[in-house]
PDBML (XML) file of the C-alpha atoms, coordinates in Angstrom:
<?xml version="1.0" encoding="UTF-8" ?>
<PDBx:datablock datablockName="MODEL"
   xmlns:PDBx="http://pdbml.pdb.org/schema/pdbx-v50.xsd"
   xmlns:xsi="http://www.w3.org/2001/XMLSchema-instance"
   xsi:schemaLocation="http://pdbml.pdb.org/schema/pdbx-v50.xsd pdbx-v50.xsd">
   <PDBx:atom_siteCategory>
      <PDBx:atom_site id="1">
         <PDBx:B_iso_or_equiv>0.00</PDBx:B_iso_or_equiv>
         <PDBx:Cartn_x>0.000</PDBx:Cartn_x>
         <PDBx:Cartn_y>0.000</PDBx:Cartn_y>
         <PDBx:Cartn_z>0.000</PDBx:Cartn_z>
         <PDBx:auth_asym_id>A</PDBx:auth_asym_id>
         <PDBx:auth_atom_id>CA</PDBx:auth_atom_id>
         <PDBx:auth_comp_id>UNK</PDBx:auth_comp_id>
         <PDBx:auth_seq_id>1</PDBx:auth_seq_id>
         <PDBx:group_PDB>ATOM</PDBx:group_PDB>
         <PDBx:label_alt_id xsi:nil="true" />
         <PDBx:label_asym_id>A</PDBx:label_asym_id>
         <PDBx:label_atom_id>CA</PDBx:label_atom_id>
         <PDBx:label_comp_id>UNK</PDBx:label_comp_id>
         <PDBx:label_entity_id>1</PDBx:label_entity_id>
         <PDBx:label_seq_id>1</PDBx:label_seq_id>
         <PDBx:occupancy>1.00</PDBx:occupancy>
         <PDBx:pdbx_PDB_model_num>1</PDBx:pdbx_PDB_model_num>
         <PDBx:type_symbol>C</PDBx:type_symbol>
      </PDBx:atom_site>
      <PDBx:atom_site id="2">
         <PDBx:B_iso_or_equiv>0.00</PDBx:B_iso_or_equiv>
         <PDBx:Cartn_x>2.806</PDBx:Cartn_x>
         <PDBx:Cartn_y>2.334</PDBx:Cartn_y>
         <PDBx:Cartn_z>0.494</PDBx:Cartn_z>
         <PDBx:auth_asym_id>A</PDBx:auth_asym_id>
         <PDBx:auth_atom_id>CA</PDBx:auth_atom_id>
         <PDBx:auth_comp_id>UNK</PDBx:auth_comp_id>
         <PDBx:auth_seq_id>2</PDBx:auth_seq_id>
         <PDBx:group_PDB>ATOM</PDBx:group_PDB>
         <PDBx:label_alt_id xsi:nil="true" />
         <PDBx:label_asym_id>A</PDBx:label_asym_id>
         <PDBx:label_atom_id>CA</PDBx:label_atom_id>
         <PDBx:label_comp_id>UNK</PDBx:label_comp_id>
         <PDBx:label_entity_id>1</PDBx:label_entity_id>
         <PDBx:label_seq_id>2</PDBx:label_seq_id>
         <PDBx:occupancy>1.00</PDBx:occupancy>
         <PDBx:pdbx_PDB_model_num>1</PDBx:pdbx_PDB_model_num>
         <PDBx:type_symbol>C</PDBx:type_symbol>
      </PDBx:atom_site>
      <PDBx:atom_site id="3">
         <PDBx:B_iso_or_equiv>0.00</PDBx:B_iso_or_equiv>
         <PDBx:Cartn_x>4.685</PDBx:Cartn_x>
         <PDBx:Cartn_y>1.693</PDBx:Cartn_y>
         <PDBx:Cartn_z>-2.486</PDBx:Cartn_z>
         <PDBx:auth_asym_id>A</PDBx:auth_asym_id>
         <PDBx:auth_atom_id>CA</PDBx:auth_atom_id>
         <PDBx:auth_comp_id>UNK</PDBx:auth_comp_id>
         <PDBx:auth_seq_id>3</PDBx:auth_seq_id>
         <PDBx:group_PDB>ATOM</PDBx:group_PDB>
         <PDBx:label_alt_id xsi:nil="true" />
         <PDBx:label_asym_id>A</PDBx:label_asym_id>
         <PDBx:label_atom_id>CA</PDBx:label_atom_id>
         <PDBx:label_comp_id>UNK</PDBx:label_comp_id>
         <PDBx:label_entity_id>1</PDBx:label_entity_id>
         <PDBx:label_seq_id>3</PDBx:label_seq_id>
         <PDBx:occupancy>1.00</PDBx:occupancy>
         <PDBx:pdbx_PDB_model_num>1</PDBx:pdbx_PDB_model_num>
         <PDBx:type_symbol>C</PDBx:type_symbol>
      </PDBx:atom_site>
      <PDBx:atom_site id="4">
         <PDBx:B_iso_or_equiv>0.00</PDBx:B_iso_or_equiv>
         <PDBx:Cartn_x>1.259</PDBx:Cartn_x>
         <PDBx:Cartn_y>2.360</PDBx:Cartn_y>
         <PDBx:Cartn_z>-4.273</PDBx:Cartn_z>
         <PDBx:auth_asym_id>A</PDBx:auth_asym_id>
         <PDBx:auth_atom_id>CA</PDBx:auth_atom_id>
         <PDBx:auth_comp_id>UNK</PDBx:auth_comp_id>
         <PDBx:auth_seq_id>4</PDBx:auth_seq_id>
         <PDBx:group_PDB>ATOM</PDBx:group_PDB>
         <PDBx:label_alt_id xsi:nil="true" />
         <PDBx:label_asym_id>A</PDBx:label_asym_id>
         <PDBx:label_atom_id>CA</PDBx:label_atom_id>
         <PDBx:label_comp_id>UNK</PDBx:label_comp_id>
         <PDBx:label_entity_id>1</PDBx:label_entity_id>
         <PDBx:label_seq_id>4</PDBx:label_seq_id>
         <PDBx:occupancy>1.00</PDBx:occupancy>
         <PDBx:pdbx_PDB_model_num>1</PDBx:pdbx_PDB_model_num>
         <PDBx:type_symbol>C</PDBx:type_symbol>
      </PDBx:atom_site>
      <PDBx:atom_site id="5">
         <PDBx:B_iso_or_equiv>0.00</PDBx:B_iso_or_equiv>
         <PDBx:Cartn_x>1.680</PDBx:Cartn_x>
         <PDBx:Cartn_y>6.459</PDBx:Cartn_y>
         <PDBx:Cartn_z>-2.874</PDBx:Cartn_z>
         <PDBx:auth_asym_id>A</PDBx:auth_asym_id>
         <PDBx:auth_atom_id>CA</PDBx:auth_atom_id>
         <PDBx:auth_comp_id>UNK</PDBx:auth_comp_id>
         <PDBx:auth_seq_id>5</PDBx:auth_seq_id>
         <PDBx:group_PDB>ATOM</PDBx:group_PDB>
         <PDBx:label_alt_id xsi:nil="true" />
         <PDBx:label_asym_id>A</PDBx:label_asym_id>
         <PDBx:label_atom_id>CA</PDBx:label_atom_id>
         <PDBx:label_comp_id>UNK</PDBx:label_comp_id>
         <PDBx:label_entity_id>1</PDBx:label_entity_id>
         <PDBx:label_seq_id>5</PDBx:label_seq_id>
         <PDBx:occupancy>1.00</PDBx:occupancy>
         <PDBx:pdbx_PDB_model_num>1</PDBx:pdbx_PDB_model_num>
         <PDBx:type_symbol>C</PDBx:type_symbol>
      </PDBx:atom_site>
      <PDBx:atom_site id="6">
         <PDBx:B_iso_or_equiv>0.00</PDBx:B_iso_or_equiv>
         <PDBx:Cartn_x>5.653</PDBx:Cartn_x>
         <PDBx:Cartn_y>6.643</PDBx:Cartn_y>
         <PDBx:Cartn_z>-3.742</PDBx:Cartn_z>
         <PDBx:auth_asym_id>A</PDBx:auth_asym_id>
         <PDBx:auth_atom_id>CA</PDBx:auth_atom_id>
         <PDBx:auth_comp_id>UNK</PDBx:auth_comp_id>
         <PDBx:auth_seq_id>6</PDBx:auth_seq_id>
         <PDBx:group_PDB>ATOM</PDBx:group_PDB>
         <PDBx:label_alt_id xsi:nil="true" />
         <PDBx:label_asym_id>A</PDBx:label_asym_id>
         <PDBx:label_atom_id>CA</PDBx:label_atom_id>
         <PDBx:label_comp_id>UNK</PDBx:label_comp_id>
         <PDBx:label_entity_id>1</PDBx:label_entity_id>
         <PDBx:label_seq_id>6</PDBx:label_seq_id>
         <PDBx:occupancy>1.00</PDBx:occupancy>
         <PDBx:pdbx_PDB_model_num>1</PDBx:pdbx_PDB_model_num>
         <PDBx:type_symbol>C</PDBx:type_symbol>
      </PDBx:atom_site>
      <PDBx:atom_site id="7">
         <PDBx:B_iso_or_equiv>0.00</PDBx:B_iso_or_equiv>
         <PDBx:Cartn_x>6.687</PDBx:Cartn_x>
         <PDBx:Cartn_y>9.147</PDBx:Cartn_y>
         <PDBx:Cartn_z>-5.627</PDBx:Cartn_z>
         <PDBx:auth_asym_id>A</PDBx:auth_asym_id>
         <PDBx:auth_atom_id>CA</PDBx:auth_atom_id>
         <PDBx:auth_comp_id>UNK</PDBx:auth_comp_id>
         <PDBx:auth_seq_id>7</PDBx:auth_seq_id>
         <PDBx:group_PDB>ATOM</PDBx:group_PDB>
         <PDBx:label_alt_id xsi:nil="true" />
         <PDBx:label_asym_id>A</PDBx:label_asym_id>
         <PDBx:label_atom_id>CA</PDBx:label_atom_id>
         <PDBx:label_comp_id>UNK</PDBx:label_comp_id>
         <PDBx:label_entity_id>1</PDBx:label_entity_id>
         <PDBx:label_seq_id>7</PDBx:label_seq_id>
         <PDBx:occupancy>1.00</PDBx:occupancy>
         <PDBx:pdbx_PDB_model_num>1</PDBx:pdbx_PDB_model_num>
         <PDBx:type_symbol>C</PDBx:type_symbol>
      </PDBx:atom_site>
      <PDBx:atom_site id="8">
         <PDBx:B_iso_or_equiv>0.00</PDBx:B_iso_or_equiv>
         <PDBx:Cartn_x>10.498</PDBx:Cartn_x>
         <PDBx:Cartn_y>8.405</PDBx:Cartn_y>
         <PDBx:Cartn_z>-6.302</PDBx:Cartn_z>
         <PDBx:auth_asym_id>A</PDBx:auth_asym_id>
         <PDBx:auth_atom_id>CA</PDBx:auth_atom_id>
         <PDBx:auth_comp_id>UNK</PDBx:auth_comp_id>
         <PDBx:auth_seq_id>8</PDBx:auth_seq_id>
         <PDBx:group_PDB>ATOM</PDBx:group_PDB>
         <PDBx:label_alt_id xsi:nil="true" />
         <PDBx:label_asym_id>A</PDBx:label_asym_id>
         <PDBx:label_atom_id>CA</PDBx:label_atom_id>
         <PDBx:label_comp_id>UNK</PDBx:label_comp_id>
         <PDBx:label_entity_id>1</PDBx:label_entity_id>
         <PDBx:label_seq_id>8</PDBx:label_seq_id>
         <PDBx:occupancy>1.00</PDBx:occupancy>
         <PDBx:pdbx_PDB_model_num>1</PDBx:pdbx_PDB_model_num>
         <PDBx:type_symbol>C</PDBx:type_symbol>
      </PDBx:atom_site>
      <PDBx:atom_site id="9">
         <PDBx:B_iso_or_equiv>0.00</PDBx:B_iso_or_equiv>
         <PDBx:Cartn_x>12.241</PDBx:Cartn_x>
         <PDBx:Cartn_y>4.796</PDBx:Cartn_y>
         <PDBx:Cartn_z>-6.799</PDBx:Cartn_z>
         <PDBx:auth_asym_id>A</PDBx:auth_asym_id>
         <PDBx:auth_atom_id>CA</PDBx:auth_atom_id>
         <PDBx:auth_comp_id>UNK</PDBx:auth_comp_id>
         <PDBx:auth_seq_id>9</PDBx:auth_seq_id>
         <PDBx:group_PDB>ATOM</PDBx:group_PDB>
         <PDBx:label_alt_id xsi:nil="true" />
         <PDBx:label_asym_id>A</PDBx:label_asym_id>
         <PDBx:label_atom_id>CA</PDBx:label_atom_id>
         <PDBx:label_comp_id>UNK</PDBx:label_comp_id>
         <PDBx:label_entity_id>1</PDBx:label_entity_id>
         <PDBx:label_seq_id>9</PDBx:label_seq_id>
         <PDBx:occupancy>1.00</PDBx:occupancy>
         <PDBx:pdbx_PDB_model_num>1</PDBx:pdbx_PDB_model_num>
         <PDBx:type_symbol>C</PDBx:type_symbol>
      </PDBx:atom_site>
      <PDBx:atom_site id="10">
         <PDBx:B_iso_or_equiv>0.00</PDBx:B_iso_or_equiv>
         <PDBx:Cartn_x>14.061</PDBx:Cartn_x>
         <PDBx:Cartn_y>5.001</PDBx:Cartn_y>
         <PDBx:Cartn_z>-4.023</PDBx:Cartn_z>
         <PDBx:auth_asym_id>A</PDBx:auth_asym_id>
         <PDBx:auth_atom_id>CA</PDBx:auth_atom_id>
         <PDBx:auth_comp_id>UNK</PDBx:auth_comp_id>
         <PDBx:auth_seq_id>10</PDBx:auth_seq_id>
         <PDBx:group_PDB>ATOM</PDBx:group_PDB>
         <PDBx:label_alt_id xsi:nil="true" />
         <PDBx:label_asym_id>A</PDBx:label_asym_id>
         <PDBx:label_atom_id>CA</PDBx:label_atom_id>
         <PDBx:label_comp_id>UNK</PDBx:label_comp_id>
         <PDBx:label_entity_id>1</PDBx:label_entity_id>
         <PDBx:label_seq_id>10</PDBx:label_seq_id>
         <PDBx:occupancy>1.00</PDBx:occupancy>
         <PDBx:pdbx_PDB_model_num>1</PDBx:pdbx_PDB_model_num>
         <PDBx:type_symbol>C</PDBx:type_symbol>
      </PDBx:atom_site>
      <PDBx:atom_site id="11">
         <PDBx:B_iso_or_equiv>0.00</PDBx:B_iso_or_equiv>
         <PDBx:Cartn_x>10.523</PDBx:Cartn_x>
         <PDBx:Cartn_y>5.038</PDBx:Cartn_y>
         <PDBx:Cartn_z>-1.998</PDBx:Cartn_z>
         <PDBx:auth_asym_id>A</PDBx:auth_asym_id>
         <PDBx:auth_atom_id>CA</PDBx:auth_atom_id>
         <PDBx:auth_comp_id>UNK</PDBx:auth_comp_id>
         <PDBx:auth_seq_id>11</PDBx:auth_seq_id>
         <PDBx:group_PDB>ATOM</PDBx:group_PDB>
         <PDBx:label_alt_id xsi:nil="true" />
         <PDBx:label_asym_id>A</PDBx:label_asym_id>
         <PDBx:label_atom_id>CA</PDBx:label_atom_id>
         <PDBx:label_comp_id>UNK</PDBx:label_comp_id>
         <PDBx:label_entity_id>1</PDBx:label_entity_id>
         <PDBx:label_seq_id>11</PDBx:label_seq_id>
         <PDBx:occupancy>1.00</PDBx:occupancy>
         <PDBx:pdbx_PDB_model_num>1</PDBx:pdbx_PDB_model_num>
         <PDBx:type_symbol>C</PDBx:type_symbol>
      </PDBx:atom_site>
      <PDBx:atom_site id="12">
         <PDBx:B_iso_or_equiv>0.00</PDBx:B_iso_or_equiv>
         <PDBx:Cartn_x>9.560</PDBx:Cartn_x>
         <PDBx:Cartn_y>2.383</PDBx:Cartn_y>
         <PDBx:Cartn_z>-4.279</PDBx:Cartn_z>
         <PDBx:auth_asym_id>A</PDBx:auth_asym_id>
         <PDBx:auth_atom_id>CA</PDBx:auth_atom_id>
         <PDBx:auth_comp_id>UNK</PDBx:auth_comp_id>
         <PDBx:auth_seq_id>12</PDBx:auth_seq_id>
         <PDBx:group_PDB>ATOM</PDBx:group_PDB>
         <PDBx:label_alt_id xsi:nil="true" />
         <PDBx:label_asym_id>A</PDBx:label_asym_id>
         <PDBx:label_atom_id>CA</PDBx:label_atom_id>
         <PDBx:label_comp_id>UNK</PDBx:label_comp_id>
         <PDBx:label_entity_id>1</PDBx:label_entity_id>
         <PDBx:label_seq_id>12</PDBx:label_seq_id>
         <PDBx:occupancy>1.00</PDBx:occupancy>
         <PDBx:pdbx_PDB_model_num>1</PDBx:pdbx_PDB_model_num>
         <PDBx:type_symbol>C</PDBx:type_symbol>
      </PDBx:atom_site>
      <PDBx:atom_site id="13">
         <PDBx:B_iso_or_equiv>0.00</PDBx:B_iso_or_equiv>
         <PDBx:Cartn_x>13.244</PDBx:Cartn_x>
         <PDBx:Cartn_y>0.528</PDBx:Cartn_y>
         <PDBx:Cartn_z>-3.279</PDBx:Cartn_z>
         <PDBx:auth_asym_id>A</PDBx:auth_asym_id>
         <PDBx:auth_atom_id>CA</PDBx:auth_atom_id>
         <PDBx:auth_comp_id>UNK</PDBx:auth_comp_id>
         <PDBx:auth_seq_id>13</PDBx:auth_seq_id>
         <PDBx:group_PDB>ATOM</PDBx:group_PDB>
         <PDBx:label_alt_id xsi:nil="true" />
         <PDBx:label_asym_id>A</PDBx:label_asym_id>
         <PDBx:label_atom_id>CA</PDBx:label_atom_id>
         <PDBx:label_comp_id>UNK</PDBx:label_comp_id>
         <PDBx:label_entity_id>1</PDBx:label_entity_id>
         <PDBx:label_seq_id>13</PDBx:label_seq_id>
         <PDBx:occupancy>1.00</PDBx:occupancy>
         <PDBx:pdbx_PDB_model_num>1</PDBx:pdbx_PDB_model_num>
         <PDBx:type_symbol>C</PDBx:type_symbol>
      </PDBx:atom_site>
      <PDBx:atom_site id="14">
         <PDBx:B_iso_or_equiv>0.00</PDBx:B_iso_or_equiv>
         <PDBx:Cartn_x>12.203</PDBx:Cartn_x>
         <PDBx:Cartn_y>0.531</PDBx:Cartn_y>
         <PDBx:Cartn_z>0.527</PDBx:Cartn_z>
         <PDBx:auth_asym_id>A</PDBx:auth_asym_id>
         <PDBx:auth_atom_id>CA</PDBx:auth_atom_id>
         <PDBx:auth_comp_id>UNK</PDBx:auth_comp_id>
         <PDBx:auth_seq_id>14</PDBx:auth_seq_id>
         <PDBx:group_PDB>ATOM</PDBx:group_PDB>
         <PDBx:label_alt_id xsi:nil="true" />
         <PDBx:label_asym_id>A</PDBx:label_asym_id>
         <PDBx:label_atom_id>CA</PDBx:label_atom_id>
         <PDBx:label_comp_id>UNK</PDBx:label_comp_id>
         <PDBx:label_entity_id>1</PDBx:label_entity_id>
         <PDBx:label_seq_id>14</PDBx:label_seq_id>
         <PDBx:occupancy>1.00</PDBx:occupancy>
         <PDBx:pdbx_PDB_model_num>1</PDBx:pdbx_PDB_model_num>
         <PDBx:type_symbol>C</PDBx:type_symbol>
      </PDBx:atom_site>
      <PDBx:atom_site id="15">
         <PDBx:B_iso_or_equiv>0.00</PDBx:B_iso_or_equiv>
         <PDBx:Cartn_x>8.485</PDBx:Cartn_x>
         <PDBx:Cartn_y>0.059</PDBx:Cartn_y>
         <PDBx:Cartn_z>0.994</PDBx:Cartn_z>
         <PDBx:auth_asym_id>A</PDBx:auth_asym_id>
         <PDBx:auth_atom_id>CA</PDBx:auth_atom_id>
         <PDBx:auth_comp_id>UNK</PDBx:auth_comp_id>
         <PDBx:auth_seq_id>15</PDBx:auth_seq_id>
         <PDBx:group_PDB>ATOM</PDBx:group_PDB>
         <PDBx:label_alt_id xsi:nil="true" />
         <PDBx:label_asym_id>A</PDBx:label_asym_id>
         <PDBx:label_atom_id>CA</PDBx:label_atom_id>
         <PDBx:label_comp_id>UNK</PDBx:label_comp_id>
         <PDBx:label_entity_id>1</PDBx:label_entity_id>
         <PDBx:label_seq_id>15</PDBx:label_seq_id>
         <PDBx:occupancy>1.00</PDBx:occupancy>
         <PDBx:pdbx_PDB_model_num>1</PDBx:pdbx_PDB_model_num>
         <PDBx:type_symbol>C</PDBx:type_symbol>
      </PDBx:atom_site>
      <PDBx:atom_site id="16">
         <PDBx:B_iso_or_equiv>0.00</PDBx:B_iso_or_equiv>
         <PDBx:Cartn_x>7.767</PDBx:Cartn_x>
         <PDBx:Cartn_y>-2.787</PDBx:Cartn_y>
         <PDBx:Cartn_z>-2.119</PDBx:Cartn_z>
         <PDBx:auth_asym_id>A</PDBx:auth_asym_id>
         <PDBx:auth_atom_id>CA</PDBx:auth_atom_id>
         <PDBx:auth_comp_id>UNK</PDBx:auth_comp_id>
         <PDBx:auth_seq_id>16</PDBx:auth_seq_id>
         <PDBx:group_PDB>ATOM</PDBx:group_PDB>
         <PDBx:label_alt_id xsi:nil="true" />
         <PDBx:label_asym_id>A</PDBx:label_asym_id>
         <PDBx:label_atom_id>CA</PDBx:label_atom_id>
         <PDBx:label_comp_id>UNK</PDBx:label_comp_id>
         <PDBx:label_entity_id>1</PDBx:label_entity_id>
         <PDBx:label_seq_id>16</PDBx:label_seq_id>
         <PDBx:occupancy>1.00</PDBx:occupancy>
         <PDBx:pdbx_PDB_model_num>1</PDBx:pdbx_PDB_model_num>
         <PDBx:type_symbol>C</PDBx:type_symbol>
      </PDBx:atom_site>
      <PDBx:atom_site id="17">
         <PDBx:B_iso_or_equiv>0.00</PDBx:B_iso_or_equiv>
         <PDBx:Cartn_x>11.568</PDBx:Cartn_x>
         <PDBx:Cartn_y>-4.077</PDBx:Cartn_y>
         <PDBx:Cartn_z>-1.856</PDBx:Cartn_z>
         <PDBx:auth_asym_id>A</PDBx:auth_asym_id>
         <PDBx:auth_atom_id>CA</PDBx:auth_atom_id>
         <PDBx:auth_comp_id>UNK</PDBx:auth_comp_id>
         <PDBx:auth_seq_id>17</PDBx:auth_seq_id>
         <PDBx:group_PDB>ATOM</PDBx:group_PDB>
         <PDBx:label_alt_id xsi:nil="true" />
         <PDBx:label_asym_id>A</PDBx:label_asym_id>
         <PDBx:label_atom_id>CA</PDBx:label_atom_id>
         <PDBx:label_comp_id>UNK</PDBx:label_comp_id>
         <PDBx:label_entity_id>1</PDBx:label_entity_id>
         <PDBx:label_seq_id>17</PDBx:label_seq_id>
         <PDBx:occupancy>1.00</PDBx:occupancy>
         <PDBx:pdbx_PDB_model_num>1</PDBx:pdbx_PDB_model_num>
         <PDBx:type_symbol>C</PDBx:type_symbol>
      </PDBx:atom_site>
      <PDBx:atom_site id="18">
         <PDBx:B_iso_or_equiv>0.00</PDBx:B_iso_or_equiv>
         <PDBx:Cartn_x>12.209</PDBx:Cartn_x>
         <PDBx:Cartn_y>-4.305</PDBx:Cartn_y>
         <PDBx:Cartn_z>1.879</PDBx:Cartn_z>
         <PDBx:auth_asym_id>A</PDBx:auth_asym_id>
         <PDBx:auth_atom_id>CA</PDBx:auth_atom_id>
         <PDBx:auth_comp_id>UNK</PDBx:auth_comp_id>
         <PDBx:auth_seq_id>18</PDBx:auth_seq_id>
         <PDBx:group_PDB>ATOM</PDBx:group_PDB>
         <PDBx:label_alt_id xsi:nil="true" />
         <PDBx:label_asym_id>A</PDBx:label_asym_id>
         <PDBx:label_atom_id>CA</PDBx:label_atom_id>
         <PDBx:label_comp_id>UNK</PDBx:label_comp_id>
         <PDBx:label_entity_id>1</PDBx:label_entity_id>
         <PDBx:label_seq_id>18</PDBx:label_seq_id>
         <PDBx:occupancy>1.00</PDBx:occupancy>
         <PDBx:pdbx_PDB_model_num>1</PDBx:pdbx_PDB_model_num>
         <PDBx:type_symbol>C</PDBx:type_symbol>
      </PDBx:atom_site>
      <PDBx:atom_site id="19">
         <PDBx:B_iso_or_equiv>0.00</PDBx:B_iso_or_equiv>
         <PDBx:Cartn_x>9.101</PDBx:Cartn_x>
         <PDBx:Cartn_y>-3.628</PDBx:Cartn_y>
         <PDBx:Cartn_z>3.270</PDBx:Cartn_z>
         <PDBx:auth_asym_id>A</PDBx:auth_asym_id>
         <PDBx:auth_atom_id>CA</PDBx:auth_atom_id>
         <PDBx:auth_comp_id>UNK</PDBx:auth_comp_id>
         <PDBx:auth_seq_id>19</PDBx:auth_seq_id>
         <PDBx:group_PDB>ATOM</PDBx:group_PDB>
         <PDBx:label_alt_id xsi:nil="true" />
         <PDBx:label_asym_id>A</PDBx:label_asym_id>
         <PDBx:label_atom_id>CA</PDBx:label_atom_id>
         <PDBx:label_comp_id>UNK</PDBx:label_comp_id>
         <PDBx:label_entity_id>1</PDBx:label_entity_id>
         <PDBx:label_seq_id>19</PDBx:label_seq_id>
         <PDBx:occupancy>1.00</PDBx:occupancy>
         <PDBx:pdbx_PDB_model_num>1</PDBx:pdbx_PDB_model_num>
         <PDBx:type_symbol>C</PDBx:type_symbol>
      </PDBx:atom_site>
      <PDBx:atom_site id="20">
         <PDBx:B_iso_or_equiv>0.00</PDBx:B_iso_or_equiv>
         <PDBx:Cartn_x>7.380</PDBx:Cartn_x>
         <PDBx:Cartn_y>-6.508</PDBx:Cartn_y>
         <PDBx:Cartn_z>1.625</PDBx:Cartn_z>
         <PDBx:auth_asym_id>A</PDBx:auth_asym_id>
         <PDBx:auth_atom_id>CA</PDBx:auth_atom_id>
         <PDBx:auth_comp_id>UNK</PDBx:auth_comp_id>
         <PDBx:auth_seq_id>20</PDBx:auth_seq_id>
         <PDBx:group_PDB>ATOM</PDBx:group_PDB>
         <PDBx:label_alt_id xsi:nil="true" />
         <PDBx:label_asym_id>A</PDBx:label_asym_id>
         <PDBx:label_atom_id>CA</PDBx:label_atom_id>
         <PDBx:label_comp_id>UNK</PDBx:label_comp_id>
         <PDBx:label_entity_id>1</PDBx:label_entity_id>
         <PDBx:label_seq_id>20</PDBx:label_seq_id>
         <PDBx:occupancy>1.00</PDBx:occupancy>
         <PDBx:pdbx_PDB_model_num>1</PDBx:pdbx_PDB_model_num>
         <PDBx:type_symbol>C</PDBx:type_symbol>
      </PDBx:atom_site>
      <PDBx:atom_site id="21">
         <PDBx:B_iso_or_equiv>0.00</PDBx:B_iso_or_equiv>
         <PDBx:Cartn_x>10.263</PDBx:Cartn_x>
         <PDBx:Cartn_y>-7.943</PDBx:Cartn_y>
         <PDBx:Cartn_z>1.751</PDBx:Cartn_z>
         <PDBx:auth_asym_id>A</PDBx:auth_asym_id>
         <PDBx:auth_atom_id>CA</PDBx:auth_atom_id>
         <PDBx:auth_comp_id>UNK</PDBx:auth_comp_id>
         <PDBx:auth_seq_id>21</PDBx:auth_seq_id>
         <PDBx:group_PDB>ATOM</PDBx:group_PDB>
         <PDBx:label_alt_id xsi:nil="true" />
         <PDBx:label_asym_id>A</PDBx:label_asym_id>
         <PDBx:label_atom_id>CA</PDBx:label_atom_id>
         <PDBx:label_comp_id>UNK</PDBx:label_comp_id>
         <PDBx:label_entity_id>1</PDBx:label_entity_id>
         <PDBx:label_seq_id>21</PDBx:label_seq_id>
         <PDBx:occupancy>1.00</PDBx:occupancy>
         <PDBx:pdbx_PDB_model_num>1</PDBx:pdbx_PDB_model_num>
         <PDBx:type_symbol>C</PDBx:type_symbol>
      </PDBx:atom_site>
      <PDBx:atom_site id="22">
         <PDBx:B_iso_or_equiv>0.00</PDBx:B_iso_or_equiv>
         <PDBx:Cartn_x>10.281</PDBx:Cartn_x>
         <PDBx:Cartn_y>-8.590</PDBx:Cartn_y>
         <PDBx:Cartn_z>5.536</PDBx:Cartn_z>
         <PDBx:auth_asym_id>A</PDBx:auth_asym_id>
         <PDBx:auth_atom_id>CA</PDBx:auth_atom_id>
         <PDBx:auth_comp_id>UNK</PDBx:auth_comp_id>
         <PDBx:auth_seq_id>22</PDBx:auth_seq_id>
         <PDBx:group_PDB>ATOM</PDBx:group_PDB>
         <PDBx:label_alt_id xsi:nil="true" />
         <PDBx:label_asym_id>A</PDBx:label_asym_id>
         <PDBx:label_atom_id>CA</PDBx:label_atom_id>
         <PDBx:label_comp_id>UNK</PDBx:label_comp_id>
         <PDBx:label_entity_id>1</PDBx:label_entity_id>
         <PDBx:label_seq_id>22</PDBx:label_seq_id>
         <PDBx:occupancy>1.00</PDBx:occupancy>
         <PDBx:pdbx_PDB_model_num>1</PDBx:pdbx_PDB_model_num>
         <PDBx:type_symbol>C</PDBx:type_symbol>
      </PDBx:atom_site>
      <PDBx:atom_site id="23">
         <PDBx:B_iso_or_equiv>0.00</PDBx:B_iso_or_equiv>
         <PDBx:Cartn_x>6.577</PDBx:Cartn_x>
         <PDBx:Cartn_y>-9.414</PDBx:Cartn_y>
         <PDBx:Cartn_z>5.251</PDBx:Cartn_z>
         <PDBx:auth_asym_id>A</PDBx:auth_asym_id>
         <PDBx:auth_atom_id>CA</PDBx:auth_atom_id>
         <PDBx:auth_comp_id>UNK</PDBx:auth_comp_id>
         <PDBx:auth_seq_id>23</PDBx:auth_seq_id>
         <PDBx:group_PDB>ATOM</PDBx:group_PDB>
         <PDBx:label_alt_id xsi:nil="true" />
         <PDBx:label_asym_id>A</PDBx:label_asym_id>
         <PDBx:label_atom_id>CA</PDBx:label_atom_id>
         <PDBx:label_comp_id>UNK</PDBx:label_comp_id>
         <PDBx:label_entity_id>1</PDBx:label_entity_id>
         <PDBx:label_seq_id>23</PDBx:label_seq_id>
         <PDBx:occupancy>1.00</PDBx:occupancy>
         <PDBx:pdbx_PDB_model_num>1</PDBx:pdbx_PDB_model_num>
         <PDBx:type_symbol>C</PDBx:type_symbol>
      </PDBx:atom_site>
      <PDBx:atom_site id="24">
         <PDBx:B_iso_or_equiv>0.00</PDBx:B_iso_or_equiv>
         <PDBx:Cartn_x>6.456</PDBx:Cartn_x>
         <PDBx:Cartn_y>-11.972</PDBx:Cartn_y>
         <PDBx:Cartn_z>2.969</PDBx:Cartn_z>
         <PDBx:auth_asym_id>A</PDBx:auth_asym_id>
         <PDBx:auth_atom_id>CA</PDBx:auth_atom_id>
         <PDBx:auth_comp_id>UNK</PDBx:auth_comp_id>
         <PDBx:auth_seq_id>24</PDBx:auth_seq_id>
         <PDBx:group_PDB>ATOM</PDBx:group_PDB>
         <PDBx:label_alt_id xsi:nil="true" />
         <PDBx:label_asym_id>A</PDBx:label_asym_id>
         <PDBx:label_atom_id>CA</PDBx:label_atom_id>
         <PDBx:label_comp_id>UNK</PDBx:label_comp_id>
         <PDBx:label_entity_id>1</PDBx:label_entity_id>
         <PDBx:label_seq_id>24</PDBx:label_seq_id>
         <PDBx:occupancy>1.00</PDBx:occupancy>
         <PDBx:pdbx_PDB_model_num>1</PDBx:pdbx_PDB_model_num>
         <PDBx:type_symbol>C</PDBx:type_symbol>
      </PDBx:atom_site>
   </PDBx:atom_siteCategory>
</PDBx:datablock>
């Protein structure tokens, strides 16, 4: 969900790429 609101790829880089990361 926060990936969804990023506006750079570094944003993108943390939330969908570590966040989800961790979660899944």
């Amino acid at each position: 969900a926060a990936a969804s609101f990023s506006q750079d790829l570094i944003s993108v880089i943390f939330f969908l790429g570590v966040g989800c990361g961790l979660g899944s």
